[in-house]
Protein backbone atom coordinates (compact mmCIF):
# COMPACT_ATOMS: atom_id res chain seq x y z
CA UNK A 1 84.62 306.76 -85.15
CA UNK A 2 82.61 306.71 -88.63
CA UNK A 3 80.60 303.39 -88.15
CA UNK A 4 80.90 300.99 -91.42
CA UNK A 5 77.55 301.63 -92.25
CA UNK A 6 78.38 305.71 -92.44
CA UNK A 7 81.18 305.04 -94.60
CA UNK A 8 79.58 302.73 -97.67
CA UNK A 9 76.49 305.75 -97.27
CA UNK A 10 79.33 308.34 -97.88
CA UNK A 11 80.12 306.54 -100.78
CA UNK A 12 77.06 305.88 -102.39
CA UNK A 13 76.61 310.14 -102.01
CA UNK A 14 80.21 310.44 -103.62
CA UNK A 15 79.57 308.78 -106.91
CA UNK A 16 75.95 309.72 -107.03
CA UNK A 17 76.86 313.41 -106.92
CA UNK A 18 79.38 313.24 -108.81
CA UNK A 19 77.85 310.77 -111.35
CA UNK A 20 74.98 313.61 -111.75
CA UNK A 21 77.07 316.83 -111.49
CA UNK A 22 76.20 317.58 -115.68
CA UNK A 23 73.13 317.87 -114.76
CA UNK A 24 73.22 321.24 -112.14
CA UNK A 25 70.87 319.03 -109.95
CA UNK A 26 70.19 320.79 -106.29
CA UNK A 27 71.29 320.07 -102.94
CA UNK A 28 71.45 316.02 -102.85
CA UNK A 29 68.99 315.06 -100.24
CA UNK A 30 70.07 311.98 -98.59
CA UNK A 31 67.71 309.31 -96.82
CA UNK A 32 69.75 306.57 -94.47
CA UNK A 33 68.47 303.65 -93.62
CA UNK A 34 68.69 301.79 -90.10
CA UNK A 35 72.25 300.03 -89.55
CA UNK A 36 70.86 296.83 -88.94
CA UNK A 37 67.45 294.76 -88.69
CA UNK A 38 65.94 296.64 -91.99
CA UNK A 39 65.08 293.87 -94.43
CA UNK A 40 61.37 292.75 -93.88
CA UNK A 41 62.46 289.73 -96.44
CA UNK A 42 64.53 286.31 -96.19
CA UNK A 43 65.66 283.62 -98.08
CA UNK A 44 67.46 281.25 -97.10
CA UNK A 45 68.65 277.38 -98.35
CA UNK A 46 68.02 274.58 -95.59
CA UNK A 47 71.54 272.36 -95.35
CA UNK A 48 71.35 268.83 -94.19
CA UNK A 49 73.85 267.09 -92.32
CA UNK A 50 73.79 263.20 -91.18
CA UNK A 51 72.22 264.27 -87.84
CA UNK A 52 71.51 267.66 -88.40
CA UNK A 53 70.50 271.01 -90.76
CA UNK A 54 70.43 274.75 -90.30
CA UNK A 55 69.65 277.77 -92.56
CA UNK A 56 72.34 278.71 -94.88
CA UNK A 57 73.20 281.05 -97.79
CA UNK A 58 76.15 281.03 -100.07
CA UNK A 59 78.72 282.99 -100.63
CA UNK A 60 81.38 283.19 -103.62
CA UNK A 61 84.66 282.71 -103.20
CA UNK A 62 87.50 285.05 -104.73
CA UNK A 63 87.15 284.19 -108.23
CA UNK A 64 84.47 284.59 -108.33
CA UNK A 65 83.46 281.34 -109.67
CA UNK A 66 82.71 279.35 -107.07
CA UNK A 67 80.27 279.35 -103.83
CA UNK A 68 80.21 277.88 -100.70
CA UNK A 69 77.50 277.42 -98.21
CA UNK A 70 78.12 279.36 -95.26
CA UNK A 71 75.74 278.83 -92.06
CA UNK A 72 73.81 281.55 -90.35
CA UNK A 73 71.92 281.19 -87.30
CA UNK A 74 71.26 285.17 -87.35
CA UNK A 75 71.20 287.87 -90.34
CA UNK A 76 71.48 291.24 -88.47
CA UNK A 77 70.09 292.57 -92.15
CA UNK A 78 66.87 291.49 -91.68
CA UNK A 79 64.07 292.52 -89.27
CA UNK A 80 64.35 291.71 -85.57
CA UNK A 81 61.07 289.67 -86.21
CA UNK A 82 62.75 287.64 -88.66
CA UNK A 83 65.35 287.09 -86.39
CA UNK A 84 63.62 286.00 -83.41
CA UNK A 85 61.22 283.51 -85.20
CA UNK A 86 64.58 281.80 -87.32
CA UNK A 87 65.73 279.51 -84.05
CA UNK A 88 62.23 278.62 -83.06
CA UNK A 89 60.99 277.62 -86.32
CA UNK A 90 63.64 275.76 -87.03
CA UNK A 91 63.39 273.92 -83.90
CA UNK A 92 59.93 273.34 -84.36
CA UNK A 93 60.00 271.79 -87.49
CA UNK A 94 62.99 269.37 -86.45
CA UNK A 95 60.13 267.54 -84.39
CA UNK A 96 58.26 266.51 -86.83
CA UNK A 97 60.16 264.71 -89.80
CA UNK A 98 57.19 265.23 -92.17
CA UNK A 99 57.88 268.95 -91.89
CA UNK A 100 61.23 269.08 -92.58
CA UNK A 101 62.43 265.91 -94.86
CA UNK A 102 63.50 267.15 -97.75
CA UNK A 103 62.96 270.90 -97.29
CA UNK A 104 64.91 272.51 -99.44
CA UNK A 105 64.32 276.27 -98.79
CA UNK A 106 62.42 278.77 -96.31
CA UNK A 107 61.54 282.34 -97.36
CA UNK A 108 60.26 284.87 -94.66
CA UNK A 109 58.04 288.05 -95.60
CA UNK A 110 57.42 290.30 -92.87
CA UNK A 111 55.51 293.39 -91.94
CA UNK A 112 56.25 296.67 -89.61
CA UNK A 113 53.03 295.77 -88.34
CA UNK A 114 53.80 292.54 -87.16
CA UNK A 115 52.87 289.83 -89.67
CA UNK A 116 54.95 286.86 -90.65
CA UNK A 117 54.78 284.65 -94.02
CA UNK A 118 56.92 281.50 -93.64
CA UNK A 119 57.00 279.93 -97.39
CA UNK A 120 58.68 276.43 -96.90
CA UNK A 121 60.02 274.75 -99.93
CA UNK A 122 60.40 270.99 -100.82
CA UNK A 123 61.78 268.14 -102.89
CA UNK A 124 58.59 265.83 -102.43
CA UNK A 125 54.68 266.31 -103.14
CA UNK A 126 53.26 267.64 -99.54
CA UNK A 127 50.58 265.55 -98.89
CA UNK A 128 47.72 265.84 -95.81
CA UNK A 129 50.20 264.69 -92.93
CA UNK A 130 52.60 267.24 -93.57
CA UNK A 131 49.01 269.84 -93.71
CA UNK A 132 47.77 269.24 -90.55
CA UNK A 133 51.06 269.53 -88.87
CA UNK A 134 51.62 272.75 -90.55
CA UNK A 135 48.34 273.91 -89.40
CA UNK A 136 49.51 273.16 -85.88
CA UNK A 137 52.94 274.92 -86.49
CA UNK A 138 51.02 277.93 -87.79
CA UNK A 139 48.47 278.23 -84.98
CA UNK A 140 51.44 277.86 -82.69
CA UNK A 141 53.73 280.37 -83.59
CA UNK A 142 51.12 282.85 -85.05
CA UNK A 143 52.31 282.97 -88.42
CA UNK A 144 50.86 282.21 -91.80
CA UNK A 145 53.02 279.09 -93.33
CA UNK A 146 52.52 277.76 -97.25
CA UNK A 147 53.78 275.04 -98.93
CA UNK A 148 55.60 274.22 -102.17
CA UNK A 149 57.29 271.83 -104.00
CA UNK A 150 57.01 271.36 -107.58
CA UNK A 151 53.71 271.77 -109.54
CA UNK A 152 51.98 272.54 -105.73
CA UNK A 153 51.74 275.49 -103.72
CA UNK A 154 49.90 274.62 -100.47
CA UNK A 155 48.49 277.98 -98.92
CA UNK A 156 47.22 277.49 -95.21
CA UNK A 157 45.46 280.75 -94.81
CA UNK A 158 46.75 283.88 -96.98
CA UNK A 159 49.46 284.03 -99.26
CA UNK A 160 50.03 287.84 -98.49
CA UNK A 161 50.87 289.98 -95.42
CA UNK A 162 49.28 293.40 -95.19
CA UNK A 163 52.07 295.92 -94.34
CA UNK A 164 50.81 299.26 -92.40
CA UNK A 165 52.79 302.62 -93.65
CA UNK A 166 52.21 305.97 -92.11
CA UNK A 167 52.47 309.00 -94.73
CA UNK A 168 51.18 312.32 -93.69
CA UNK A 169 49.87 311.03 -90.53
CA UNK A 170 47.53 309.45 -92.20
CA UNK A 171 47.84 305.25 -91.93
CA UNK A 172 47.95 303.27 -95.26
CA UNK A 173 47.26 299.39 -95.98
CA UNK A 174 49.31 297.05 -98.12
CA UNK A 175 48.30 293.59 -98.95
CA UNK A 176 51.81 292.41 -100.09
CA UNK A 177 51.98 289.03 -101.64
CA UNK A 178 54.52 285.90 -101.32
CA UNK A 179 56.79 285.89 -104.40
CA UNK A 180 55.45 289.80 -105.42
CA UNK A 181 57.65 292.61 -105.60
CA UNK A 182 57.75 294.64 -102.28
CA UNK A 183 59.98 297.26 -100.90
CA UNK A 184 62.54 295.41 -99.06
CA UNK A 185 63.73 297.97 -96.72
CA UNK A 186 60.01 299.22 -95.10
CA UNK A 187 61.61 302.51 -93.06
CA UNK A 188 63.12 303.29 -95.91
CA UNK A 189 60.23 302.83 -98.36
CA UNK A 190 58.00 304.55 -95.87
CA UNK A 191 61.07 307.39 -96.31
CA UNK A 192 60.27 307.35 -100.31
CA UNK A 193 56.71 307.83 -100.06
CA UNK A 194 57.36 310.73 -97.15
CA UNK A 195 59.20 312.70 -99.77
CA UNK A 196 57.19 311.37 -103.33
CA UNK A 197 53.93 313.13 -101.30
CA UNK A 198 56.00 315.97 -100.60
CA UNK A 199 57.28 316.91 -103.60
CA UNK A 200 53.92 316.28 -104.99
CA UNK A 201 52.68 319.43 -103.33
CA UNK A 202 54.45 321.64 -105.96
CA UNK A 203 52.42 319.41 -108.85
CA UNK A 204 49.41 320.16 -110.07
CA UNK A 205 46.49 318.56 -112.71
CA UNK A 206 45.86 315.30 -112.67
CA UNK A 207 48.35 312.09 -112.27
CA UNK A 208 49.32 309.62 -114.46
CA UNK A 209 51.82 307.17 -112.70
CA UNK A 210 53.67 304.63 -115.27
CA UNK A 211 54.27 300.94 -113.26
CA UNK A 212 52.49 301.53 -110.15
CA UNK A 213 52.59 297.60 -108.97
CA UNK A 214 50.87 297.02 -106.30
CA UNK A 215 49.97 300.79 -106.18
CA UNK A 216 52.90 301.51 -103.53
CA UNK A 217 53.42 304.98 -104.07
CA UNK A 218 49.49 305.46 -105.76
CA UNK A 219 47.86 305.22 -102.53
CA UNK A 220 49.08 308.39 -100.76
CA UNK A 221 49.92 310.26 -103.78
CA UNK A 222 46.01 310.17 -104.64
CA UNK A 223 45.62 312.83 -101.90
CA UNK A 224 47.58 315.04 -103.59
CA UNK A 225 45.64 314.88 -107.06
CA UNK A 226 41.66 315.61 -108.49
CA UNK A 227 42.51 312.14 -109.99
CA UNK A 228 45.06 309.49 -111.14
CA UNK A 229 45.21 307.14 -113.72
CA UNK A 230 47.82 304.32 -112.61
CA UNK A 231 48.93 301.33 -114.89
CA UNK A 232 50.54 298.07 -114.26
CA UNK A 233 51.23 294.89 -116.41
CA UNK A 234 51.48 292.20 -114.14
CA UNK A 235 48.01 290.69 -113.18
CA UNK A 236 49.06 289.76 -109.28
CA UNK A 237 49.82 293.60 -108.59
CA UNK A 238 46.66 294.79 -110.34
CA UNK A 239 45.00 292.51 -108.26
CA UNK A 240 47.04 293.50 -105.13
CA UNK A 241 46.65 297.50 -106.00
CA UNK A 242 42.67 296.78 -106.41
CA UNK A 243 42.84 295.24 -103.23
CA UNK A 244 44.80 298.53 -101.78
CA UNK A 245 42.59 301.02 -102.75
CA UNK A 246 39.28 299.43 -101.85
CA UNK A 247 40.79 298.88 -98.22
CA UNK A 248 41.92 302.03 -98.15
CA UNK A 249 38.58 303.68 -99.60
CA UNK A 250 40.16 305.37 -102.19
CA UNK A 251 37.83 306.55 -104.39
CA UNK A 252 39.73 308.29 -107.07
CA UNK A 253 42.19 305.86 -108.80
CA UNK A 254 41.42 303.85 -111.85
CA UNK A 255 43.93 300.89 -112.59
CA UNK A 256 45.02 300.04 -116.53
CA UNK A 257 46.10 296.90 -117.26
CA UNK A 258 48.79 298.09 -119.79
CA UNK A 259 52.82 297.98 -119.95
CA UNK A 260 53.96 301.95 -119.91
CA UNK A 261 54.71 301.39 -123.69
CA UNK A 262 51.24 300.15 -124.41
CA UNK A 263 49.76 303.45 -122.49
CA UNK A 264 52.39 305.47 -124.73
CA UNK A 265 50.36 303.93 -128.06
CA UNK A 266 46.89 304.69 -126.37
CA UNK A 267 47.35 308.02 -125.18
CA UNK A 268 48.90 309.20 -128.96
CA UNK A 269 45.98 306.90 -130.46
CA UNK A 270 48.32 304.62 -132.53
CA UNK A 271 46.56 301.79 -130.54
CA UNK A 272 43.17 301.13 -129.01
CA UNK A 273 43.32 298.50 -126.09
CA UNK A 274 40.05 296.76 -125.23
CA UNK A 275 41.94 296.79 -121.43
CA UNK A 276 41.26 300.26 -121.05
CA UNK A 277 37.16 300.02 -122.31
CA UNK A 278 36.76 297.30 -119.99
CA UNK A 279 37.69 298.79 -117.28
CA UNK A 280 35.48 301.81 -118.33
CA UNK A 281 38.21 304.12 -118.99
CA UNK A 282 38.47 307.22 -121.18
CA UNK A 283 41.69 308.75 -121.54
CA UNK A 284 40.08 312.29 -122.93
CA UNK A 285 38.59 312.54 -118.98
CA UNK A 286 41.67 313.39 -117.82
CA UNK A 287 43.65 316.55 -117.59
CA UNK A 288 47.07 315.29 -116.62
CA UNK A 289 49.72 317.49 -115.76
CA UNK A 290 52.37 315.38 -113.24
CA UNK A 291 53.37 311.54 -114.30
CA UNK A 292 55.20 309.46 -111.70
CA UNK A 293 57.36 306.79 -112.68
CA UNK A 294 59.09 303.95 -110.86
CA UNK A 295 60.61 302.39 -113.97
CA UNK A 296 62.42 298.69 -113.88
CA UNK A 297 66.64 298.82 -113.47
CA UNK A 298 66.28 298.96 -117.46
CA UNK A 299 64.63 302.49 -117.50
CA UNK A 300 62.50 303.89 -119.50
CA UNK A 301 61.88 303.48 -123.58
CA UNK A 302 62.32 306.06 -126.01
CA UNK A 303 58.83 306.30 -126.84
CA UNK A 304 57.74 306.68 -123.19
CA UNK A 305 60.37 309.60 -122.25
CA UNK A 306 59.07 311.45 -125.41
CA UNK A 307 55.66 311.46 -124.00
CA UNK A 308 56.60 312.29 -120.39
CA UNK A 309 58.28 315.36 -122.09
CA UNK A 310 54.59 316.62 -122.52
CA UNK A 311 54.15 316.62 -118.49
CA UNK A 312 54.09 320.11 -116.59
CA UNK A 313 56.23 317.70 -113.71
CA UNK A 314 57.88 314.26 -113.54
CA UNK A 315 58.55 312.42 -110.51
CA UNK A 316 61.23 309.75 -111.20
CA UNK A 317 61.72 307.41 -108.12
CA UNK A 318 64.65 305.17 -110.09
CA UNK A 319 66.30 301.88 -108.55
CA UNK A 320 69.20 302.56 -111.33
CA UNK A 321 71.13 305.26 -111.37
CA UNK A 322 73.04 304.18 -114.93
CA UNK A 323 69.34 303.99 -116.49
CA UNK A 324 68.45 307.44 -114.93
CA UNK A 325 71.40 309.32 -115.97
CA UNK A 326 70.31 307.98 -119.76
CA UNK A 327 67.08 308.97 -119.43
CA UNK A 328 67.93 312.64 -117.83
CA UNK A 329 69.61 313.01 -121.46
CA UNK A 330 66.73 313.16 -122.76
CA UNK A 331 64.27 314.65 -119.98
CA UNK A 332 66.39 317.41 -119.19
CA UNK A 333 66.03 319.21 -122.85
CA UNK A 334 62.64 319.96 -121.79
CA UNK A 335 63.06 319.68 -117.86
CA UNK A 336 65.03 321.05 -115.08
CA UNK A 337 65.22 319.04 -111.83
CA UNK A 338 64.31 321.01 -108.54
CA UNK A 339 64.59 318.23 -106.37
CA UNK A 340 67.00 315.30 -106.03
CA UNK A 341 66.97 312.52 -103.66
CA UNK A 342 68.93 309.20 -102.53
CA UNK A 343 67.22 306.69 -100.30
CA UNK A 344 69.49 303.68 -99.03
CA UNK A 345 67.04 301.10 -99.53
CA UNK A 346 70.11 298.18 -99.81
CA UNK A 347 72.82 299.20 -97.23
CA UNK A 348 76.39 297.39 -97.31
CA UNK A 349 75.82 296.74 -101.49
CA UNK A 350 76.04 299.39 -104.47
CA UNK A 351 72.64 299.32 -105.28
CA UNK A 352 71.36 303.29 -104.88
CA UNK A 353 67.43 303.93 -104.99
CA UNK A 354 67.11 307.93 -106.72
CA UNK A 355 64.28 310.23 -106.41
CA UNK A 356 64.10 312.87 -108.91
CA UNK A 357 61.68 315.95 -109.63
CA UNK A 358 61.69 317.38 -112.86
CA UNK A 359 59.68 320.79 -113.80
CA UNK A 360 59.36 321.92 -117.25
CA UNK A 361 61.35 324.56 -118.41
């Protein structure tokens, strides 16, 4: 019997294909993702009884209108990690009233290789009671713990875990920060940057790779390239990527503070940015011939897509399929796609992550 899991992936490869049929792509090439225990992230709301309170989330009811809180002592979603720690940290804290009056929310961050971030949430100031006895808790279950409430963030140790990823038999390290943007889904994200280095083998010149964030996918496409030029907006992944690629002794990627449109205006000159001479960075040393893009759900701009016309190859990792069929309109005057790709990233919802490679005409 087709397990429920099968089914919704036989779906997703339905209207995919057929949502991409104008475009003549080839063979679909389709990446599942474990059945259960796949999420290395959790949020959950704390619910209080008189006597009592468990982890809950809500759910909405058939209007769609209205939500409910629904209990859950287990989420077979997310990692077995996860799982196992959810009963005895909840016990734990229910020993100790300064850790859990008024908590309002607990977020989990895992790692494949083993790290936990707890992230427990308040309605009250946390003063030095409540962080000694989260000390304890910390040292006791082996986890890293922080605190918030509003206006404070409490952090006991880190505020990141480092997440290991094998590509090409070669190990890579990730510090990956509370509150950042991760890959939720680590086998399949590990799955992404399997095929991204793959496909990269048919590229050639140097890389320019359009919102890199914490420089997921930079890391092991850098073996693949003379050099790469990566850029990022937000100052907590630019940070984070830094971080990456001095760990992983990475010697040649430069970061650029600059939003993919602001790169657009520097590399056509209608714009100098004092970003890129800081950070001793001339565009003219580069011969680029592949750019990499892993574009928010709202795609790419115009401007943007009319320079990545100018690239020999485009690799297009896209968390929107509506987005990427738009911006295919225009990519694929210039471009034909030789490889096409669907990763499961969020099984059981309609969310579809897309890997494209486009080669010029």
């Amino acid at each position: 019997m087709t397990s429920a899991y099968q089914q919704q992936l036989q779906a997703k490869v339905e209207r995919i294909s057929a949502q991409f049929q104008t475009f003549q792509p080839p063979h679909l090439e389709v990446f599942e993702s474990p059945e259960t225990n796949f999420r290395m992230r959790a949020e959950f709301r704390i619910w209080h009884t008189e006597n009592d309170f468990f982890y809950a989330m809500f759910e909405r009811d058939d209007t769609g209108k209205n939500k409910k809180a629904v209990r859950v002592d287990q989420l077979p979603i997310a990692s077995t990690d996860i799982n196992i720690l959810m009963p005895i940290l909840l016990q734990e804290l229910k020993q100790e009233k300064a850790l859990h009056h008024r908590l309002f929310e607990i977020d989990f961050l895992g790692s494949l290789s083993g790290e936990m971030l707890v992230t427990l949430i308040y309605h009250h100031k946390l003063d030095e009671q409540w962080q000694q006895l989260a000390h304890t808790l910390a040292k006791k279950l082996n986890i890293k713990i922080i605190g918030r409430s509003r206006g404070q963030k409490l952090i006991l140790s880190d505020d990141f875990v480092v997440e290991k990823i094998e590509v090409d038999q070669k190990i890579f390290q990730y510090k990956q920060i509370e509150n950042g943007f991760t890959q939720p889904n680590a086998i399949i994200c590990q799955k992404m940057l399997q095929w991204a280095s793959d496909v990269a083998n048919t590229c050639s010149g140097d890389l320019l790779e359009l919102y890199c964030g914490n420089g997921n996918f930079t890391l092991p496409l850098a073996q693949k390239f003379p050099k790469v030029l990566a850029t990022e907006l937000a100052k907590s992944s630019v940070y984070a990527a830094e971080w990456n690629i001095q760990t992983n002794r990475i010697n040649n990627i430069a970061i650029a503070r600059l939003a993919a449109e602001e790169f657009t205006q520097a590399y056509t000159g209608e714009r100098t940015f004092r970003r890129l001479q800081e950070a001793n960075i001339e565009l003219s040393d580069y011969d680029f011939g592949t750019i990499f893009v892993d574009p928010p759900r709202a795609g790419i701009d115009t401007k943007t897509l009319q320079l990545m016309q100018n690239f020999h190859h485009i690799i297009y990792i896209s968390c929107n399929p509506d987005t990427l069929a738009e911006n295919l309109q225009t990519l694929c005057q210039t471009h034909r796609i030789v490889r096409f790709a669907l990763f499961d990233q969020f099984p059981y919802t309609h969310h579809v992550e897309s890997g494209i490679l486009l080669e010029k005409r």
